[in-house]
Protein backbone atom coordinates (compact mmCIF):
# COMPACT_ATOMS: atom_id res chain seq x y z
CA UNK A 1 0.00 0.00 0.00
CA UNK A 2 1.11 3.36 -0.87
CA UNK A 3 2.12 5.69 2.11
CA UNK A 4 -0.50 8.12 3.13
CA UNK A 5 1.02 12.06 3.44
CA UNK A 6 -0.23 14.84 4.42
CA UNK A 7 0.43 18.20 1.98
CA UNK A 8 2.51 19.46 5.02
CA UNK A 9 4.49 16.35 5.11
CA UNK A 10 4.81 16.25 1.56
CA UNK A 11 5.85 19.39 1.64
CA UNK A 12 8.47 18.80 4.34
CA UNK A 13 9.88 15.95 2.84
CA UNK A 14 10.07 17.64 -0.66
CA UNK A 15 12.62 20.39 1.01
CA UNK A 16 14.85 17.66 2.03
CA UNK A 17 14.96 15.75 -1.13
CA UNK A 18 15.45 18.92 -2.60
CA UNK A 19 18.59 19.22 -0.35
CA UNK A 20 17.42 22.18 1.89
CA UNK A 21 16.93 20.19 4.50
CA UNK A 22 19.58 17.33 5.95
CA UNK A 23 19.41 14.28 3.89
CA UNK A 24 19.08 10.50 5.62
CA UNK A 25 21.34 9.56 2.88
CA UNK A 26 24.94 11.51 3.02
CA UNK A 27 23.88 14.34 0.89
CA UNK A 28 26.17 15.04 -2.02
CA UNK A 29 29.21 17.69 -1.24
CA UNK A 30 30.54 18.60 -4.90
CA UNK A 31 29.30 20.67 -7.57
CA UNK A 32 29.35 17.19 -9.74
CA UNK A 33 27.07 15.32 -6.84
CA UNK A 34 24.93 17.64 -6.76
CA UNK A 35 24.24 17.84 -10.40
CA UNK A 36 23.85 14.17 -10.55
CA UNK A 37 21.53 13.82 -7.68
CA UNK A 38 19.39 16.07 -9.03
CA UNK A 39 19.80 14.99 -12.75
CA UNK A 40 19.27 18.22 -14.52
CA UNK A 41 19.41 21.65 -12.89
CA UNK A 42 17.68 24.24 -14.37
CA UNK A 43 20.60 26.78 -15.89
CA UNK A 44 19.06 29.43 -17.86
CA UNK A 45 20.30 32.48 -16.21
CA UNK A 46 24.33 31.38 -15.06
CA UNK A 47 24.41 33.58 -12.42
CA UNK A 48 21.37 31.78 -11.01
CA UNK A 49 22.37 28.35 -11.62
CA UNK A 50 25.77 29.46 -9.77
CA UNK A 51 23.66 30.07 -6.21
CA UNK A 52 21.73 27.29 -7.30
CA UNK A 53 24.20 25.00 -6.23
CA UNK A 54 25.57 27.13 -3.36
CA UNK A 55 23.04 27.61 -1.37
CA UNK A 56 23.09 23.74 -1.67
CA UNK A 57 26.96 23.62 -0.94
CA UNK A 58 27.81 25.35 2.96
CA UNK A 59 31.11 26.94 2.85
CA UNK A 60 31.47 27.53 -1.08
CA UNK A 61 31.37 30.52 -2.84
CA UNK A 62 30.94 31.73 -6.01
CA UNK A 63 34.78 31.34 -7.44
CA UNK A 64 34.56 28.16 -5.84
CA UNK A 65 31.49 26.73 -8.05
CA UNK A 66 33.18 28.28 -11.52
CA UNK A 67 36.44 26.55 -10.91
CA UNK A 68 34.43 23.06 -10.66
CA UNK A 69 32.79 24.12 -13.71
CA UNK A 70 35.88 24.71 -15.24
CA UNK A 71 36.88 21.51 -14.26
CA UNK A 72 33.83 20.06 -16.00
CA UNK A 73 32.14 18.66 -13.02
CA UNK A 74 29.11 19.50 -15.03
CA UNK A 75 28.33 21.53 -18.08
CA UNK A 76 25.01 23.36 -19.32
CA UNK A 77 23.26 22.36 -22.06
CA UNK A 78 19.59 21.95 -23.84
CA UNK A 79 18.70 19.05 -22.55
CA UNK A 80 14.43 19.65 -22.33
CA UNK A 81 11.84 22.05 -22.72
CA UNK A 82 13.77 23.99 -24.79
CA UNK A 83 15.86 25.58 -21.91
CA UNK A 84 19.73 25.53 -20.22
CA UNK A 85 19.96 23.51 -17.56
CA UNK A 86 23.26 21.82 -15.71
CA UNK A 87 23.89 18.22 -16.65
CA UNK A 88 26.58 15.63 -15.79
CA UNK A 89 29.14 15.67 -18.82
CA UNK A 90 28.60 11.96 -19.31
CA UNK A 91 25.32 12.03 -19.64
CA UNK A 92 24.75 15.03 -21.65
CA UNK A 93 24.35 13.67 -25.25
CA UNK A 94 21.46 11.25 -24.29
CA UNK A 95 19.51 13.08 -21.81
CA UNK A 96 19.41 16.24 -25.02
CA UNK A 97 18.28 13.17 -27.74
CA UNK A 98 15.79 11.60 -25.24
CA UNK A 99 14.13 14.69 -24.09
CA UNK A 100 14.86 16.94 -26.44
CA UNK A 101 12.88 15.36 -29.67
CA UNK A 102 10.23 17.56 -28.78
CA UNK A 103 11.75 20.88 -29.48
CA UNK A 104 13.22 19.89 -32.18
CA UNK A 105 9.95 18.98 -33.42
CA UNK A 106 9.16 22.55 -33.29
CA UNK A 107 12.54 24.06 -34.68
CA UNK A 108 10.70 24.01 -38.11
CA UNK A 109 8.09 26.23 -37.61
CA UNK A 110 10.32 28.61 -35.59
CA UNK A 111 12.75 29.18 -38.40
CA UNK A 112 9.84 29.46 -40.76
CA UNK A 113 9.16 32.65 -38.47
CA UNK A 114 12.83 33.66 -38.36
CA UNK A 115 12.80 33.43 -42.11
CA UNK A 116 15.43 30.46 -41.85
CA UNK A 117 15.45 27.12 -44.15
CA UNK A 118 16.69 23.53 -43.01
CA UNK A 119 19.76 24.07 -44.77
CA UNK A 120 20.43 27.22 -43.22
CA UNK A 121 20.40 24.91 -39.76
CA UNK A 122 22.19 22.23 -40.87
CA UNK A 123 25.23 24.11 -42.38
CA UNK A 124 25.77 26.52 -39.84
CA UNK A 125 26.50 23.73 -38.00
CA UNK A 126 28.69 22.36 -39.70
CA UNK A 127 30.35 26.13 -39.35
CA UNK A 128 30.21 25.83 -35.95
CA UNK A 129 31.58 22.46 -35.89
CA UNK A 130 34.50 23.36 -38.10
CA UNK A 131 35.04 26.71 -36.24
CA UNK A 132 35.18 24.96 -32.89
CA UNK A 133 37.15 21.72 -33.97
CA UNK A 134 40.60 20.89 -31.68
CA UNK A 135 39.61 22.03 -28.84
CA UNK A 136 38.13 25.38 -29.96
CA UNK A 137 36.33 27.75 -27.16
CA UNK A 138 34.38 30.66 -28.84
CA UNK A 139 32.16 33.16 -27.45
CA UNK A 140 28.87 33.78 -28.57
CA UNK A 141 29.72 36.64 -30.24
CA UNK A 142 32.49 34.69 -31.66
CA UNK A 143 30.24 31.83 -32.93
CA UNK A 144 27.53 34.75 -34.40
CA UNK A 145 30.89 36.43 -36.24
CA UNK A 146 31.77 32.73 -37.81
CA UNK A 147 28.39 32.38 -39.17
CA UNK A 148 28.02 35.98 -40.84
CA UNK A 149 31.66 35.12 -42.57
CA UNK A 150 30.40 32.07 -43.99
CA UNK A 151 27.31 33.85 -45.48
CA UNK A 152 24.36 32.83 -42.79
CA UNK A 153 22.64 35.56 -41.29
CA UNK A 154 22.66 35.77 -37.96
CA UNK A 155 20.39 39.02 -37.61
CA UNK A 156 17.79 39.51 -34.92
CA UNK A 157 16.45 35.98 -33.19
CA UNK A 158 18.10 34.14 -36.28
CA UNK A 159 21.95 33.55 -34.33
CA UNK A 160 20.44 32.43 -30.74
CA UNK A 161 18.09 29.72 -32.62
CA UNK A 162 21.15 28.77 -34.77
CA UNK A 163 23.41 28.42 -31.58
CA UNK A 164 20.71 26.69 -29.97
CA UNK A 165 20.17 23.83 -32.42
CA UNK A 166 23.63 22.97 -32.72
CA UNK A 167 23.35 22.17 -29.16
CA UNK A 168 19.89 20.89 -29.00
CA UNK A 169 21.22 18.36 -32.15
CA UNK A 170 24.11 17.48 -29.64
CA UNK A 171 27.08 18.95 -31.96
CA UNK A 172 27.79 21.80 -29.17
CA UNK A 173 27.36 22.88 -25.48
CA UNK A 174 27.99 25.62 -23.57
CA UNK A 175 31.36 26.06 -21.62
CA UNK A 176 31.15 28.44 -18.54
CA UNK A 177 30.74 32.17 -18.93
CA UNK A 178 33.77 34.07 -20.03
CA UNK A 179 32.36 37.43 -17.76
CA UNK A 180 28.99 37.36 -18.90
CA UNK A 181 29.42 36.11 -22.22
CA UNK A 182 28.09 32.66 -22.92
CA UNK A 183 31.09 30.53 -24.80
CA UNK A 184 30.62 27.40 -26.94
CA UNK A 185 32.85 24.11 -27.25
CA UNK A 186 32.09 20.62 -28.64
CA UNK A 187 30.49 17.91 -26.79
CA UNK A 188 32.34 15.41 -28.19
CA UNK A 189 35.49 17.00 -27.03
CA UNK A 190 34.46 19.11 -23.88
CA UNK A 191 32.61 15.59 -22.77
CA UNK A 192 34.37 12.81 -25.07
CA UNK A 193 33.49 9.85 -22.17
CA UNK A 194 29.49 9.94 -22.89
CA UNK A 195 27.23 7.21 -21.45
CA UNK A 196 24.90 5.37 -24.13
CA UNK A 197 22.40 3.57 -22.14
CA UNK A 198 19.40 1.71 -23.87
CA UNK A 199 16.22 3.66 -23.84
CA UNK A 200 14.35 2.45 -21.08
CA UNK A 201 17.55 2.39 -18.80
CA UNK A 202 18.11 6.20 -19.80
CA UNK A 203 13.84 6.89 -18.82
CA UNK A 204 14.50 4.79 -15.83
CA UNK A 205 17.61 6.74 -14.68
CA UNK A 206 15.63 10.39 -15.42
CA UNK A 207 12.58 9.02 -13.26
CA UNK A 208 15.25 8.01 -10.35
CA UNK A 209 17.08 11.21 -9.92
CA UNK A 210 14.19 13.46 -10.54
CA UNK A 211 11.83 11.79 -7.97
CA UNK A 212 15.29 11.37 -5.68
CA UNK A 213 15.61 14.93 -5.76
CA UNK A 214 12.00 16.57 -6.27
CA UNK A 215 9.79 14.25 -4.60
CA UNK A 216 7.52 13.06 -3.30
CA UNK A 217 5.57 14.54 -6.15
CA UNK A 218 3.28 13.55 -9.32
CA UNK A 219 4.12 11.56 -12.48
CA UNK A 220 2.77 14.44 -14.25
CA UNK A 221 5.33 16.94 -12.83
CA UNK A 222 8.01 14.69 -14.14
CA UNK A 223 6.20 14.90 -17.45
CA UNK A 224 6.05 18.49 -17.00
CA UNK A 225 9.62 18.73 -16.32
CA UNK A 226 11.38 16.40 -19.04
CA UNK A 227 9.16 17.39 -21.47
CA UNK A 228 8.21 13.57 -22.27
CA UNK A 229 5.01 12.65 -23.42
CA UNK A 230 2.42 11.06 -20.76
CA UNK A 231 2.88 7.95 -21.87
CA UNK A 232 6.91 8.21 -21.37
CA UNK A 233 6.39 9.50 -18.32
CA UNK A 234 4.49 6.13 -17.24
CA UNK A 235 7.48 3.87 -19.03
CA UNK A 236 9.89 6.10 -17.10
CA UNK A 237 8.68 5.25 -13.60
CA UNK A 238 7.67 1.23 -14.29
CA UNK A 239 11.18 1.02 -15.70
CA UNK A 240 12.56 2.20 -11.96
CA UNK A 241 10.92 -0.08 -10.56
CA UNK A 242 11.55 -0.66 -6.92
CA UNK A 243 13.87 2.53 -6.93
CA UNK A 244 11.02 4.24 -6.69
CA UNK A 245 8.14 3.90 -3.65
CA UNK A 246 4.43 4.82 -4.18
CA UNK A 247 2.86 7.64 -1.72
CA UNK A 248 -0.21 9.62 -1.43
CA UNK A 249 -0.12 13.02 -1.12
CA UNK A 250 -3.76 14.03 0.21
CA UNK A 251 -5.22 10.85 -1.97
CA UNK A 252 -2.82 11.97 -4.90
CA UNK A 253 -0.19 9.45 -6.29
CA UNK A 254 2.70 10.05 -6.26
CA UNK A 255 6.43 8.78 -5.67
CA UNK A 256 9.81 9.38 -3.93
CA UNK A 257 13.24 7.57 -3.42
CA UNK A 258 12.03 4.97 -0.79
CA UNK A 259 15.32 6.49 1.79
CA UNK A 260 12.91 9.82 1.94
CA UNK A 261 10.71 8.26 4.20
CA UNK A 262 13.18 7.84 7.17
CA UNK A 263 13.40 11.71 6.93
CA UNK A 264 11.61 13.61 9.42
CA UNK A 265 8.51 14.66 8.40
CA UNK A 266 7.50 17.59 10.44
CA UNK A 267 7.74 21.14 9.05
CA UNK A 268 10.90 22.96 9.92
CA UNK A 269 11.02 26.65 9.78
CA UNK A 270 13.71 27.46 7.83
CA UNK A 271 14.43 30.50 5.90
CA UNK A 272 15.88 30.95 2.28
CA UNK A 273 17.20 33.47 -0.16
CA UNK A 274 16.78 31.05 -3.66
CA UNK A 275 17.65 31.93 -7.12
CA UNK A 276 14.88 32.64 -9.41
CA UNK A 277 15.16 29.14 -11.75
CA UNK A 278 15.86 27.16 -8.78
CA UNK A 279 14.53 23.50 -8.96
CA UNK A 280 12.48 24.68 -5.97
CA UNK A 281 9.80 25.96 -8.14
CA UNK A 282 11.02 25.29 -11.50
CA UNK A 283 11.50 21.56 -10.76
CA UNK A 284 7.56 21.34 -10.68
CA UNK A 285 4.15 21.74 -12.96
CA UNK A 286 1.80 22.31 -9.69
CA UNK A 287 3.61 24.50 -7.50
CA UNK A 288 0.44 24.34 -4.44
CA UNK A 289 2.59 23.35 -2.40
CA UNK A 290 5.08 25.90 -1.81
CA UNK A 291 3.35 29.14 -4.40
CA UNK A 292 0.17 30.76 -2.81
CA UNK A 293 -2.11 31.01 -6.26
CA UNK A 294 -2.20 34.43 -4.89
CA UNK A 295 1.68 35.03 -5.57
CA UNK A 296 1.90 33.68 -8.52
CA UNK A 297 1.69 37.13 -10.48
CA UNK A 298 4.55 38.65 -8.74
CA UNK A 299 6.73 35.53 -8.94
CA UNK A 300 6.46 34.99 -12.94
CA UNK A 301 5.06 38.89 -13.60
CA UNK A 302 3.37 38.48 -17.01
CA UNK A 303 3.71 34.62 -17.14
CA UNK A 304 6.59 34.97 -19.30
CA UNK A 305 8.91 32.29 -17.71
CA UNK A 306 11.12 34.51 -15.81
CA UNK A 307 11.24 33.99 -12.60
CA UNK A 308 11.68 36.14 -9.54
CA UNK A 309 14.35 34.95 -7.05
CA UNK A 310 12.18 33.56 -3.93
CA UNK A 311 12.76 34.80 0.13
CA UNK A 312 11.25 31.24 1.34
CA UNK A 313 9.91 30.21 4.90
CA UNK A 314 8.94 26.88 6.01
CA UNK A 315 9.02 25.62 2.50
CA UNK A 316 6.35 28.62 1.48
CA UNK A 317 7.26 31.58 -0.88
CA UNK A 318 7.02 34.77 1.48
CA UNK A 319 8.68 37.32 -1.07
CA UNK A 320 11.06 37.99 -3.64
CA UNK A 321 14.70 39.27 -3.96
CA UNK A 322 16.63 41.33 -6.09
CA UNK A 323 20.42 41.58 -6.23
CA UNK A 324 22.35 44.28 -7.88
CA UNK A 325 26.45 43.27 -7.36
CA UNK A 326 28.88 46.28 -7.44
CA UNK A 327 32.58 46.03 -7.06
CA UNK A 328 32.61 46.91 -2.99
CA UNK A 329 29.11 45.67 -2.10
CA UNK A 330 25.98 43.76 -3.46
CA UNK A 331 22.80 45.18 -2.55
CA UNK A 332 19.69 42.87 -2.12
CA UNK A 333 16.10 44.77 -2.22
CA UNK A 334 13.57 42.26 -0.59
CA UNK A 335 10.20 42.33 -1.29
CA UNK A 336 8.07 40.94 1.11
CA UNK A 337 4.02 38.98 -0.14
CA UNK A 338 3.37 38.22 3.25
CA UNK A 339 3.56 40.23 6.57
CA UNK A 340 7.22 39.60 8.29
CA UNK A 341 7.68 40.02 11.82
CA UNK A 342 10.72 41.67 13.47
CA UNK A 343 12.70 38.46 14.00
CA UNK A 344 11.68 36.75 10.67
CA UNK A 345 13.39 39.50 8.71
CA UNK A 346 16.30 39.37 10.78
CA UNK A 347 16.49 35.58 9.22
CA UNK A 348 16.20 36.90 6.53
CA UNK A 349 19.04 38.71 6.89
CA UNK A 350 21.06 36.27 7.65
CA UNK A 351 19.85 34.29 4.55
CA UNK A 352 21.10 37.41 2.37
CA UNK A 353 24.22 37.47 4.42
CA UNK A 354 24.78 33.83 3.39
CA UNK A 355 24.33 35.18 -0.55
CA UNK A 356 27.12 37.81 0.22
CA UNK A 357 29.06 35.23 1.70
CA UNK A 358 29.07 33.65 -1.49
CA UNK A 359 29.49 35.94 -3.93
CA UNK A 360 32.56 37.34 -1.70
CA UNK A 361 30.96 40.95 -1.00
CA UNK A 362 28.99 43.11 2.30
CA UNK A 363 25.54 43.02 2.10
CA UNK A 364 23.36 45.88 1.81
CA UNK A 365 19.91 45.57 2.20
CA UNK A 366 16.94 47.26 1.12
CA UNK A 367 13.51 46.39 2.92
CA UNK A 368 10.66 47.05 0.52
CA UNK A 369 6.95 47.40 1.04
CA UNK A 370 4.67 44.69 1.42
CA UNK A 371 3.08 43.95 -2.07
């Protein structure tokens, strides 16, 4: 029988497999663990993906986290729903062909709109494959400069969508930031030891680490997040088999990694300062659990996908955070959705002066009203 949990269980137990709570199992303690436990980490914005990992990681900063990305302890990539996320290295090529067929099912139609053929795809890259060959490391304005030489234009949207499918097609990837700038290398050589499991080992593996590191939660939030069809989804979890243990979440189904249910199931009232694409919200389709419906607006303003970094308390969204880094300081305005008492937003202050730890600067805050 299926264990019977509560929302605020599930909800307590979700913060721990989402390692911001202490683990039953030895949590991971490297950038590389941590990618792998979760499987994929949502990546779009670096800086993001950066705290994403240290807030997850006590003790490491910022310079820390690039120089294991330098070391390739994990790279970003296209790997589903069309977006950047962090992925081990050797797992990188079949995680973007298994869940990345549907994107490229809509590539078509997009270059229609960007006024861009097939061919146009296809050769630039083989540009960008020729450009980057040996061990080649170009920036993206580098890899935009290669295509206008060889004749493809690269105007407007046209570039990004070209850069884009070489990786989504698995010639390319992206190679840490050089400042800012987004830089581009080949798999095949910035990852040349790639895994090639058989298809239902490869679903099975996706449906172990995300439920490891997201649940207990729905098969249809792991649909959400791979970007699988419904009926993958299914495959995905029958092929895990006992890896994965059945729960109820208020009569829902759902699953977990069966070593979540020796974790403590009682809230805990912690308080966070998370990046706005952390797998905290991103990680999931229906975010009731942590996102009043109420909230929702000033989380993803305009539903356009960009999301707001999150203050969070007791596993609930409570306001938002900005951060604006300078050379002598980084200033955080906080934005509070709920009413804060005196000693919750000195916890909050703490949780911003574990950002500044990080990033290696002093704090200044900026209390804003409640919205």
């Amino acid at each position: 029988m299926p264990v019977a949990l509560t929302a605020a269980e599930a909800l307590a137990l979700r913060m721990t497999s989402l390692l911001l709570r202490p683990h039953p199992v030895a949590p991971p303690d490297t950038v590389a663990g941590v990618v792998e436990w979760f499987g994929a980490m949502q990546s779009q914005d670096a800086a993001s993906g950066e705290w994403s990992l240290g807030v997850r990681l006590p003790g490491r900063t910022r310079a820390d986290v690039q120089v294991a990305l330098e070391r390739r302890e994990a790279l970003r990539t296209w790997p589903m729903r069309g977006t950047i996320h962090l992925v081990p290295p050797r797992d990188a090529r079949w995680m973007v062909e298994l869940t990345g067929v549907r994107a490229l099912a809509g590539a078509a139609r997009r270059r229609e709109f960007l006024g861009l053929s097939e061919v146009d795809a296809d050769r630039a890259v083989d540009v960008l494959g020729t450009a980057l060959a040996g061990g080649g490391r170009l920036t993206r304005a580098q890899c935009v400069a290669a295509l206008v030489a060889a004749g493809i234009d690269g105007a407007g949207q046209r570039a990004y969508h070209l850069l884009w499918y070489a990786s989504q097609t698995g010639v390319t990837c992206l190679a840490p930031n050089v400042g800012t700038e987004q830089t581009f290398v080949l798999l095949d050589e910035w990852a040349p030891d790639q895994r090639h499991p058989e298809r239902d080992e490869a679903l099975a593996t996706l449906a172990v680490r995300y439920f490891r590191s997201h649940g207990p939660t729905t098969r249809q939030d792991f649909a959400g997040w791979t970007g699988l069809t419904a009926a993958d989804a299914k495959r995905a979890v029958a092929a895990a088999g006992a890896a994965l243990a059945a729960v109820e979440i208020d009569g829902v189904e759902g699953w977990l990694d069966p070593a979540l249910l020796d974790a403590p199931r009682q809230p805990v009232d912690e308080v966070w300062t998370l990046p706005g694409f952390d797998e905290y919200l991103l990680g999931f389709k229906d975010r009731a659990l942590m996102l009043d419906p109420a909230h929702k607006q000033a989380i993803i303003p305009g539903g356009n996908g960009v999301f707001q970094a999150t203050v969070v308390r007791a596993g609930r969204v409570v306001g938002t955070w900005r951060r604006t880094l300078a050379k002598t300081r980084v200033t955080v305005a906080v934005h509070p959705l709920v009413d804060l008492d005196a000693a919750t937003r000195t916890r909050v202050e703490q949780a911003v002066a574990r950002y500044a730890d990080f990033v290696g600067l002093p704090p200044r805050l900026q209390w804003h009203p409640q919205r």
